[in-house]
C-alpha atoms as a PDB file:
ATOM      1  CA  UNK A   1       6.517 -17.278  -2.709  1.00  0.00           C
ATOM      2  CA  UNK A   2       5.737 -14.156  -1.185  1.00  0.00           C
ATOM      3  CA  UNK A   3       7.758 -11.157  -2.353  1.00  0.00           C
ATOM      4  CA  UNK A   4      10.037  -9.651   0.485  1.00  0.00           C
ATOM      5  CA  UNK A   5      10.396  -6.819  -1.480  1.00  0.00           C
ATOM      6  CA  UNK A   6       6.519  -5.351  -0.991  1.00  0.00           C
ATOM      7  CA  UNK A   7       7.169  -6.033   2.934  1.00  0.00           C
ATOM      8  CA  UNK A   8      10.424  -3.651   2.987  1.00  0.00           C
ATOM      9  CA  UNK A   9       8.174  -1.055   1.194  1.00  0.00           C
ATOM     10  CA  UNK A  10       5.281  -1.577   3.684  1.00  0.00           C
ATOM     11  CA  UNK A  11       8.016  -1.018   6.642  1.00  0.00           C
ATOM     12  CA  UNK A  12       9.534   1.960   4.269  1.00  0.00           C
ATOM     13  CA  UNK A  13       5.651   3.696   4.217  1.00  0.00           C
ATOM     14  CA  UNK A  14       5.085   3.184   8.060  1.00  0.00           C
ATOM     15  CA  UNK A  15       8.535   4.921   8.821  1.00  0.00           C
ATOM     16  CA  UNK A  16       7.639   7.677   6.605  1.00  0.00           C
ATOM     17  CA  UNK A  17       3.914   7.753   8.116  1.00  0.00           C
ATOM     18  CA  UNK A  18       5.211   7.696  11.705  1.00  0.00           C
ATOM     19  CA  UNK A  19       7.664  10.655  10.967  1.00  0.00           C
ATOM     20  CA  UNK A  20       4.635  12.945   9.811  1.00  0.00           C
ATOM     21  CA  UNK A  21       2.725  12.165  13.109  1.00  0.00           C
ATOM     22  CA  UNK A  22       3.494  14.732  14.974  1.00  0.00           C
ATOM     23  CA  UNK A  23       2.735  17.508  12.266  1.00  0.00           C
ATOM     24  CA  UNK A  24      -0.734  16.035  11.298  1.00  0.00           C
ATOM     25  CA  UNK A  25      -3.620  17.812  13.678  1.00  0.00           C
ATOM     26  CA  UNK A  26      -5.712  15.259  11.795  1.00  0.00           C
ATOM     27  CA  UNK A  27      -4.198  12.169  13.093  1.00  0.00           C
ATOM     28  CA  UNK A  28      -2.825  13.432  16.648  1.00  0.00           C
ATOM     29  CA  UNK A  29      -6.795  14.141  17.144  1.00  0.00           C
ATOM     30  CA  UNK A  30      -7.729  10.850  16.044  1.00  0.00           C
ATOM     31  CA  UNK A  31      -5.159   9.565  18.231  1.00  0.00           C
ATOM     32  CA  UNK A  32      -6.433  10.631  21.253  1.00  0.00           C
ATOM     33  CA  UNK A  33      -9.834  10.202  20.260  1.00  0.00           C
ATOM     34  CA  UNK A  34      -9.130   6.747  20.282  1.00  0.00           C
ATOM     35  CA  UNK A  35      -7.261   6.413  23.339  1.00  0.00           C
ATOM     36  CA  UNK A  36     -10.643   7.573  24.883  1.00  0.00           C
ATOM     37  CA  UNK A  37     -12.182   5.030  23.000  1.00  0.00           C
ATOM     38  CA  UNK A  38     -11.124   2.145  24.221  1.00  0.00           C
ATOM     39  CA  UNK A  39      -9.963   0.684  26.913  1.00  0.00           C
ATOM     40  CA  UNK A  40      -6.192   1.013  27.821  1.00  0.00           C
ATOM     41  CA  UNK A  41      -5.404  -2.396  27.531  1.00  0.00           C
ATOM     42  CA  UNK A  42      -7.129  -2.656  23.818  1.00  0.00           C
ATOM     43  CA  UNK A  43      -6.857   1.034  21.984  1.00  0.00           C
ATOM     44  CA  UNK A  44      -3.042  -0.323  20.778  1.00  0.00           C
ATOM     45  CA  UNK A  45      -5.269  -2.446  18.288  1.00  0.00           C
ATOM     46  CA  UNK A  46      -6.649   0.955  16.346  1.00  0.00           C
ATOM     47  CA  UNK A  47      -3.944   3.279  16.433  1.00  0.00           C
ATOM     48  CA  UNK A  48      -0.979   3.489  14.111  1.00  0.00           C
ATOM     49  CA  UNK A  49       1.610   1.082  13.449  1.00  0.00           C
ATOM     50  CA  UNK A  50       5.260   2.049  14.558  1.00  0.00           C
ATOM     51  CA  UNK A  51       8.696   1.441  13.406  1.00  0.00           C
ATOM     52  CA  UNK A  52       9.441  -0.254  16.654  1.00  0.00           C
ATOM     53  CA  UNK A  53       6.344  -2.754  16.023  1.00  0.00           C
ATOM     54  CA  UNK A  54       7.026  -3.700  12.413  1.00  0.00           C
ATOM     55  CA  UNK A  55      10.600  -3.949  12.261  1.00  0.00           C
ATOM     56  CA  UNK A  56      10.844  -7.714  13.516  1.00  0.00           C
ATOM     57  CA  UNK A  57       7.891  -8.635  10.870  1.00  0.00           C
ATOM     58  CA  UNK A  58       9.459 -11.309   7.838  1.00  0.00           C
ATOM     59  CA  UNK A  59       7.810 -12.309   4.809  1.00  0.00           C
ATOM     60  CA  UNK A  60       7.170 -15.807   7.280  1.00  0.00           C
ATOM     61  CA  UNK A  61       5.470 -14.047   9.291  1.00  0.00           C
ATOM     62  CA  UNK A  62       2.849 -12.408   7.006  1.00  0.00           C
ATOM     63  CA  UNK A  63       2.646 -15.949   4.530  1.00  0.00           C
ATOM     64  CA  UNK A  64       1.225 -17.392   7.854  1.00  0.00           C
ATOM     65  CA  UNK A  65      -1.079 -14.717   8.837  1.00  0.00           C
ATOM     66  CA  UNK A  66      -2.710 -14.834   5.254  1.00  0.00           C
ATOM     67  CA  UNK A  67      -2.724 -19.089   4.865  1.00  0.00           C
ATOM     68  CA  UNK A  68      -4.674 -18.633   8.227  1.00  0.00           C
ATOM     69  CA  UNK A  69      -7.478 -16.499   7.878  1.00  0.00           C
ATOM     70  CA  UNK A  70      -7.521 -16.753   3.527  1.00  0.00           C
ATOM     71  CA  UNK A  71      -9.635 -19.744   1.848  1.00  0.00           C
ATOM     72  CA  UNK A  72     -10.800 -19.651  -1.281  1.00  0.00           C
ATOM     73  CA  UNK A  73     -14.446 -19.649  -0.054  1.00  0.00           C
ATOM     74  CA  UNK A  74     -14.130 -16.267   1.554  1.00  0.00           C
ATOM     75  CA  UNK A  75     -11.510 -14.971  -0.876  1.00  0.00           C
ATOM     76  CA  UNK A  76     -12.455 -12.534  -3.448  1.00  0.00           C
ATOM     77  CA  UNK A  77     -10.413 -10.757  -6.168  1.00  0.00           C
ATOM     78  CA  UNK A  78     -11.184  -7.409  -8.082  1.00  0.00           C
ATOM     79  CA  UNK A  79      -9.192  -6.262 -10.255  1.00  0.00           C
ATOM     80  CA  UNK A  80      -9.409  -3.033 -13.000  1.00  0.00           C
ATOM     81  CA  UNK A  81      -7.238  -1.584 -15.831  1.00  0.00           C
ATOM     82  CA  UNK A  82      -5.300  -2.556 -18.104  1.00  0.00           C
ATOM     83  CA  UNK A  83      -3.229  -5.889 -18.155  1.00  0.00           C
ATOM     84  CA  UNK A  84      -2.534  -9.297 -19.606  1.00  0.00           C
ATOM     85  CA  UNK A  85      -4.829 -12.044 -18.529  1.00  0.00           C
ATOM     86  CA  UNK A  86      -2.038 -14.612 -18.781  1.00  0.00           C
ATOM     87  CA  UNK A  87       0.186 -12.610 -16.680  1.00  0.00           C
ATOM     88  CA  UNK A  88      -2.248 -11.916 -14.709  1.00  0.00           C
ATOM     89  CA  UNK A  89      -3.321 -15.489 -13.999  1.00  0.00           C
ATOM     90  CA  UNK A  90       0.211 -15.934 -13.347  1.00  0.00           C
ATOM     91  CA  UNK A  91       1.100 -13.574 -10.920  1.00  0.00           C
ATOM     92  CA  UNK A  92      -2.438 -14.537  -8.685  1.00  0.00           C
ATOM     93  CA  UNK A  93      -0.963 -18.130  -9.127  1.00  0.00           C
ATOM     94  CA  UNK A  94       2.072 -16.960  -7.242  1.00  0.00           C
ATOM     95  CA  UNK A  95       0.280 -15.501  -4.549  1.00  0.00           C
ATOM     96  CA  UNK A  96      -2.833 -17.768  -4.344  1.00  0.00           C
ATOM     97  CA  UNK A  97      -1.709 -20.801  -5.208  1.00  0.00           C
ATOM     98  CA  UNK A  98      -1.166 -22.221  -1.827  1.00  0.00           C
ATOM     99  CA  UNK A  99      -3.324 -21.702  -0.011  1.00  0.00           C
ATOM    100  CA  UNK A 100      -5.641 -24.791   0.653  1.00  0.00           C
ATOM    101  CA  UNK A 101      -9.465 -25.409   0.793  1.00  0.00           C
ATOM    102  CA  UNK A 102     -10.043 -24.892   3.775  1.00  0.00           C
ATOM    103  CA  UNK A 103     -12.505 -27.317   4.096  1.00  0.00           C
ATOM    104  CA  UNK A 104     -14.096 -27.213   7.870  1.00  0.00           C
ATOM    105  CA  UNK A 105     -11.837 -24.806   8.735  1.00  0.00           C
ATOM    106  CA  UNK A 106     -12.229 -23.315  11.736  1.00  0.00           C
ATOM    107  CA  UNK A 107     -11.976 -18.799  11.909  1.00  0.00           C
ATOM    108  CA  UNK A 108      -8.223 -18.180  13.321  1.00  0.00           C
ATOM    109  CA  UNK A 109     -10.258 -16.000  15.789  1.00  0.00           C
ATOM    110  CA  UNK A 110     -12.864 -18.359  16.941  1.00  0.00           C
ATOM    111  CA  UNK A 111     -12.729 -19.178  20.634  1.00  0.00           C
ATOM    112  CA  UNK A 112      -9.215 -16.438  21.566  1.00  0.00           C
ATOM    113  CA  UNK A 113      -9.439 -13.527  23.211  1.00  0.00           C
ATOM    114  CA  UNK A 114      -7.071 -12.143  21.183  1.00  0.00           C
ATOM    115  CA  UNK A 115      -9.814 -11.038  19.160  1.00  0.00           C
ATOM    116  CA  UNK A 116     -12.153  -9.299  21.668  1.00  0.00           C
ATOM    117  CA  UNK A 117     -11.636  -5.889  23.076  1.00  0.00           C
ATOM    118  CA  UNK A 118     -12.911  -3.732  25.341  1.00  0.00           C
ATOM    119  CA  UNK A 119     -14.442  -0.213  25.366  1.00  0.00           C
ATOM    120  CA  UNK A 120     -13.432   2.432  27.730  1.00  0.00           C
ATOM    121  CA  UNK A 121     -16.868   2.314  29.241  1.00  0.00           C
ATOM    122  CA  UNK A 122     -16.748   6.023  30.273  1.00  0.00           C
ATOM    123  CA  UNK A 123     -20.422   8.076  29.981  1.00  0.00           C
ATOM    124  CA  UNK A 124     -18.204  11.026  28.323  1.00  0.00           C
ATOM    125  CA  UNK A 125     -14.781  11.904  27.585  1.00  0.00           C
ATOM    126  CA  UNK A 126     -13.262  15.375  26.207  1.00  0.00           C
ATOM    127  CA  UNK A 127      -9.909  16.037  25.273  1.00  0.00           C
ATOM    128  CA  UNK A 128      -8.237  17.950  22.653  1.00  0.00           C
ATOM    129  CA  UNK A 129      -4.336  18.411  20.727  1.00  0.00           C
ATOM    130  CA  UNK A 130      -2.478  21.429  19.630  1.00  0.00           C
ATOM    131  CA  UNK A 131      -0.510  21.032  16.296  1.00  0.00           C
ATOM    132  CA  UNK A 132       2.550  23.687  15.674  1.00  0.00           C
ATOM    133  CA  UNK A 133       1.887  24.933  12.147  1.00  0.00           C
ATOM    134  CA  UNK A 134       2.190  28.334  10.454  1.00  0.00           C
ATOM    135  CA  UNK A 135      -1.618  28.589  10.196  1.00  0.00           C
ATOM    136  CA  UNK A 136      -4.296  28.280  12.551  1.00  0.00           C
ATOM    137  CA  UNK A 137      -6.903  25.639  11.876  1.00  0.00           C
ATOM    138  CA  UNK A 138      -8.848  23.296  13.733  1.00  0.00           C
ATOM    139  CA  UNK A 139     -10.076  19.805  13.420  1.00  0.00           C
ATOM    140  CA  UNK A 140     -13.008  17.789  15.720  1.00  0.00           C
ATOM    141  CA  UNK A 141     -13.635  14.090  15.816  1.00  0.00           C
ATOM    142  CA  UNK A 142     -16.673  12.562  17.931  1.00  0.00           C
ATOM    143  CA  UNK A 143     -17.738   9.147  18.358  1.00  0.00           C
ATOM    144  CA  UNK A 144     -19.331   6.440  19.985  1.00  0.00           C
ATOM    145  CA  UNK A 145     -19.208   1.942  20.415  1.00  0.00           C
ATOM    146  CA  UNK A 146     -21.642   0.949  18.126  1.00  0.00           C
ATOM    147  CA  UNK A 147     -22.809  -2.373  16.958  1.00  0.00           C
ATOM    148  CA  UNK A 148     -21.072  -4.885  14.700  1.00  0.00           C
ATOM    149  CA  UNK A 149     -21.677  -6.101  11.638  1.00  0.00           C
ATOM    150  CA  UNK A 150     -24.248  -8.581  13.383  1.00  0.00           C
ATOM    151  CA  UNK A 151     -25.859  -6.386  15.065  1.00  0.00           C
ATOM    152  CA  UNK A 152     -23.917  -7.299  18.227  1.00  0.00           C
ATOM    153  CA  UNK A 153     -22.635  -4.911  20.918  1.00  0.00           C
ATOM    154  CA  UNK A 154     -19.936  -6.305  23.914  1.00  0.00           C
ATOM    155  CA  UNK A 155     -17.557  -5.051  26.455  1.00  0.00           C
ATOM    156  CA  UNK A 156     -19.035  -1.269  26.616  1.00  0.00           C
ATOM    157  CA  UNK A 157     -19.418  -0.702  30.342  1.00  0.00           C
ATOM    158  CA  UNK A 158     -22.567  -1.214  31.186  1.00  0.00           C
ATOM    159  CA  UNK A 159     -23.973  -0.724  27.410  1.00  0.00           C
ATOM    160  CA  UNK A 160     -24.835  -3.691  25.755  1.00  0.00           C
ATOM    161  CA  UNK A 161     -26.751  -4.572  22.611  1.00  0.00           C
ATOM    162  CA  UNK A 162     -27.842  -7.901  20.567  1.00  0.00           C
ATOM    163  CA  UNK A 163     -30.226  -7.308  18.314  1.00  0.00           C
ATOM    164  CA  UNK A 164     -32.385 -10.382  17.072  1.00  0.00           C
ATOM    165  CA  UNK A 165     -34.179 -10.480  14.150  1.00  0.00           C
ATOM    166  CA  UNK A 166     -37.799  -9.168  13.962  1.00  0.00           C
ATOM    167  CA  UNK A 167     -40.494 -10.883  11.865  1.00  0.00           C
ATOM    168  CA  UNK A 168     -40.843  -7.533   9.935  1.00  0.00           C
ATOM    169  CA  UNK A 169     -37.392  -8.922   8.585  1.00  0.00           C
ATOM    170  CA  UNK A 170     -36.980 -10.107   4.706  1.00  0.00           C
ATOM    171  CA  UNK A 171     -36.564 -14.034   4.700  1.00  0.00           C
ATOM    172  CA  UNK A 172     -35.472 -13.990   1.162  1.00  0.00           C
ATOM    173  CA  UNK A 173     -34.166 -11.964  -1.765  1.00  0.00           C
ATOM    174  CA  UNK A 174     -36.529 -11.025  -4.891  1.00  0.00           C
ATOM    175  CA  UNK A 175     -34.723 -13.827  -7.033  1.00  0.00           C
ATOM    176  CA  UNK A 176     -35.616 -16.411  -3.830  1.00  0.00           C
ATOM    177  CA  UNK A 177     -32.375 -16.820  -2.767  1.00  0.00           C
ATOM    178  CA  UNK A 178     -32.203 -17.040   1.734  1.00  0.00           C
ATOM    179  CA  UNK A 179     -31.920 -13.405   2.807  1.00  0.00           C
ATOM    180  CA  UNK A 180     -29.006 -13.168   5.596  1.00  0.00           C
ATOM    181  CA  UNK A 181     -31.049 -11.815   8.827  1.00  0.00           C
ATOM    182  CA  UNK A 182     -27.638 -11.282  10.310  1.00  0.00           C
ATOM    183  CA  UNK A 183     -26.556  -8.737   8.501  1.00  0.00           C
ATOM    184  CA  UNK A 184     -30.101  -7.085   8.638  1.00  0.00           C
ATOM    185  CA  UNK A 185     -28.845  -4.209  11.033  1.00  0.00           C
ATOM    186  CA  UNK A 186     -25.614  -2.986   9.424  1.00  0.00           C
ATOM    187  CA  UNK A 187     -27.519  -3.347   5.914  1.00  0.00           C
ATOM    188  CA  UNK A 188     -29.775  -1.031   7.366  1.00  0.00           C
ATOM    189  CA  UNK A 189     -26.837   1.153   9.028  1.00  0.00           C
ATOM    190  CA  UNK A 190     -24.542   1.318   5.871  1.00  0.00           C
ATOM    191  CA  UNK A 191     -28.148   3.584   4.194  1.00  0.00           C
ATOM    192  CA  UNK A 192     -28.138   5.778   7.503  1.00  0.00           C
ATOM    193  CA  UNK A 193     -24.326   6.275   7.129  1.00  0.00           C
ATOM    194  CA  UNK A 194     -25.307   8.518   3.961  1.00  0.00           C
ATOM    195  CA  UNK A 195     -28.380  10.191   5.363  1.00  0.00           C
ATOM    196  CA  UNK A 196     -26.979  11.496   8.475  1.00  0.00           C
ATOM    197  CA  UNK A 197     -23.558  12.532   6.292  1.00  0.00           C
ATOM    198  CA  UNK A 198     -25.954  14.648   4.117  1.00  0.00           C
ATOM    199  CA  UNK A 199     -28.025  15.862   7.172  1.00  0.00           C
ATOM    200  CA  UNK A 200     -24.987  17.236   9.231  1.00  0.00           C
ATOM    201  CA  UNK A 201     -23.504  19.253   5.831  1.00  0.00           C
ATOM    202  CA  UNK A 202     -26.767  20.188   5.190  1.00  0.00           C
ATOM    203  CA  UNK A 203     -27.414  21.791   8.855  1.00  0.00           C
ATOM    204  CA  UNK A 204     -23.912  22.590   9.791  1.00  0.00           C
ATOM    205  CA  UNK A 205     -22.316  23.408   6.652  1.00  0.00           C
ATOM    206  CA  UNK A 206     -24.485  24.728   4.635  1.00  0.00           C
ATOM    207  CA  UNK A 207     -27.066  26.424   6.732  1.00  0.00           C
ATOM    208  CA  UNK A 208     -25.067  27.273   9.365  1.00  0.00           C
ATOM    209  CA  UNK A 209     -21.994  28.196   7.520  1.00  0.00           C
ATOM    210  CA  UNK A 210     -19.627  26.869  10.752  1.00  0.00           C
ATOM    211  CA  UNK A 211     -17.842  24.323   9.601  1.00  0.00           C
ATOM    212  CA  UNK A 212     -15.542  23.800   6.394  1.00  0.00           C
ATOM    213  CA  UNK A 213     -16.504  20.467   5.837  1.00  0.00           C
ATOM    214  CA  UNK A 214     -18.726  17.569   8.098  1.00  0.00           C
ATOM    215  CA  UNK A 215     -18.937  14.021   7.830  1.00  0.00           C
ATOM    216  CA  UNK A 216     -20.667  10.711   9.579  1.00  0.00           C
ATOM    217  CA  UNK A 217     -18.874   7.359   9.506  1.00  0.00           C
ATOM    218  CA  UNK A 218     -19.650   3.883  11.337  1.00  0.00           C
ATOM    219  CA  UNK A 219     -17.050   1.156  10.928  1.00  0.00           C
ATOM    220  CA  UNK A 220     -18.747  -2.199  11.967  1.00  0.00           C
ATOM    221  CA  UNK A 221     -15.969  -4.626  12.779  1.00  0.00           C
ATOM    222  CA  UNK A 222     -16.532  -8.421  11.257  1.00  0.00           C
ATOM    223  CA  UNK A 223     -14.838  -9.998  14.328  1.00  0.00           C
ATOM    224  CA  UNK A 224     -14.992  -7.913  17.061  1.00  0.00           C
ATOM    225  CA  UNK A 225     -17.913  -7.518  19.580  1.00  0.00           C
ATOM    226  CA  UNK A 226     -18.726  -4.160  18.479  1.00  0.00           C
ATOM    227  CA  UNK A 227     -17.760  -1.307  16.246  1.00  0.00           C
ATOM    228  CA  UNK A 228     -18.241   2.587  16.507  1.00  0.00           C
ATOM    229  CA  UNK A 229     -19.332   5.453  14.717  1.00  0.00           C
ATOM    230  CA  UNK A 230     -17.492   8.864  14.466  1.00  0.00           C
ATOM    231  CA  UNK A 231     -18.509  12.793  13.073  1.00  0.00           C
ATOM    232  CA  UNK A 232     -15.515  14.483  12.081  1.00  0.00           C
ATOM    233  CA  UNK A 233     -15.474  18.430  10.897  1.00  0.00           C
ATOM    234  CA  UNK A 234     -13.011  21.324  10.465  1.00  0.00           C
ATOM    235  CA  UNK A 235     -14.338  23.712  12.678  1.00  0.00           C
ATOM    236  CA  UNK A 236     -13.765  27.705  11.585  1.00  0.00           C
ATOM    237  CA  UNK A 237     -11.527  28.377  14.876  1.00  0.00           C
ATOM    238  CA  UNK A 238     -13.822  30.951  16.345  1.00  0.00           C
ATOM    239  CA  UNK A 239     -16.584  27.962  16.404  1.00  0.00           C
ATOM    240  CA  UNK A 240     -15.799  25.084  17.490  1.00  0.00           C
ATOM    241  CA  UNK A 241     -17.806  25.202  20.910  1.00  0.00           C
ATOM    242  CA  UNK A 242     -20.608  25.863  19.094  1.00  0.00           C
ATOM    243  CA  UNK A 243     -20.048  24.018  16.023  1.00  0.00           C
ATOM    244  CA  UNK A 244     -20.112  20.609  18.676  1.00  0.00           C
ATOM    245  CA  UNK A 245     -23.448  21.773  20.938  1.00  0.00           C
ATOM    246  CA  UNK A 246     -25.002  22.054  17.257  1.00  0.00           C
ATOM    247  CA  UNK A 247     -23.586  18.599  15.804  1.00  0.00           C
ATOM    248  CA  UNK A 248     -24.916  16.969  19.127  1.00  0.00           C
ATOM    249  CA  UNK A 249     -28.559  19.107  18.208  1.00  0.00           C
ATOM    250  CA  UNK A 250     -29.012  17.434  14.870  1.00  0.00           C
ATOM    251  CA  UNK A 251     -28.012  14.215  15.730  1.00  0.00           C
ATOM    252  CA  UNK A 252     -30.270  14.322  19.094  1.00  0.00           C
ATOM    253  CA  UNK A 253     -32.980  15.787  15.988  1.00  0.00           C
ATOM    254  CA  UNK A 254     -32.198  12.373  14.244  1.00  0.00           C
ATOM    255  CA  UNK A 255     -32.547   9.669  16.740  1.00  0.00           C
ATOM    256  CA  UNK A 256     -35.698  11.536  18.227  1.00  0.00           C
ATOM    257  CA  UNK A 257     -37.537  12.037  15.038  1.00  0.00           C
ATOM    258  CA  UNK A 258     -36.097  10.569  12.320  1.00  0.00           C
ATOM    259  CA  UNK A 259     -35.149  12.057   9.023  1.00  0.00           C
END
């Protein structure tokens, strides 16, 4: 059975979370960035959970959510520290147990729209938040629709992207085992996630000395037609125009010549 008690404490932490919204410069910014984002009929899907929306959840609710989407062929546990097997065995028993094997199963998501969304589409958006607080500090967040983790870019305006694999593509891993082409481009991706991270501190923070901190994300969505990719720094306040024209310079510097 599932335990109603780690539901009322999920509910508990979103009441508590939606409370501090308004004093968090962090979040309000990445609220907005994501309204811009996406389009107005699908930005609900990234932005913060309410009160209002989880209230009506029951434990029903999530055991059928989990028994379809969970089989033990895409399941994977990891667990660390320090604990009894046995009662560990029994407790992943308790919450495993059921579900079935899935055999042929179908994705939940395959074939409903539900699971598609749409980009904004726009060629640029700017738009910015004022937090009161009792010092002044500043926070920036840019971004961009990217491709998933197939390489696969939908419902961006007019910007569209499927990439198909190239013959300069491994076939197979070193121990012989099929290589999965599919995954070629966020592979690839996940290694450039680092490089431009280290690039931007290295050219904003460290050499330029305008920003308190600087760092490059991607998040390639599994389902979805597309993902995006964001920079977000802590500006010093007397900056922040220029600390954006020169995040734009390095990564124009990137895509144009590489690292």
């Amino acid at each position: 059975d599932f335990d109603s008690k780690a539901l009322a404490r999920f509910k508990l932490r979103v009441d508590r979370s939606f409370r501090s919204f308004p004093k968090s410069v962090e979040r309000k910014t990445a609220g907005a960035f994501f309204g811009a984002l996406f389009h107005p009929d699908d930005a609900w899907r990234v932005q913060e959970l309410t009160p209002d929306i989880v209230k009506d959840i029951d434990v029903a609710d999530v055991e059928r959510i989990i028994q379809a989407q969970v089989v033990p062929s895409n399941l994977e546990v990891a667990i660390s520290g320090d604990f009894d097997p046995e009662e560990l065995e029994s407790q992943l028993t308790t919450y495993f147990g059921t579900i079935g094997g899935g055999a042929g199963k179908p994705p939940p998501w395959a074939g409903k729209d539900s699971f598609r969304f749409k980009f904004a589409g726009k060629a640029s958006v700017q738009d910015s938040v004022t937090v009161q607080d009792t010092v002044v500090r500043t926070y920036a967040m840019m971004g961009f629709p990217t491709v998933n983790r197939w390489g696969k870019l939908e419902q961006a305006g007019d910007l569209s992207l499927d990439i198909e694999p190239k013959e300069s593509w491994p076939t197979e891993l070193p121990s012989g085992d099929a290589y999965c082409q599919k995954m070629h481009v966020s592979r690839c991706l996940s290694v450039a996630n680092d490089i431009i991270s280290n690039k931007l501190f290295e050219q904003i923070r460290e050499k330029r000395g305008l920003v308190y901190g600087i760092g490059f994300s991607w998040r390639p969505y599994r389902v979805f037609d597309g993902g995006y990719a964001t920079v977000t720094f802590m500006p010093k306040p007397d900056q922040v125009e220029r600390s954006i024209a020169e995040v734009k310079e390095v990564l124009c510097d990137l895509f144009q010549n590489g690292v």
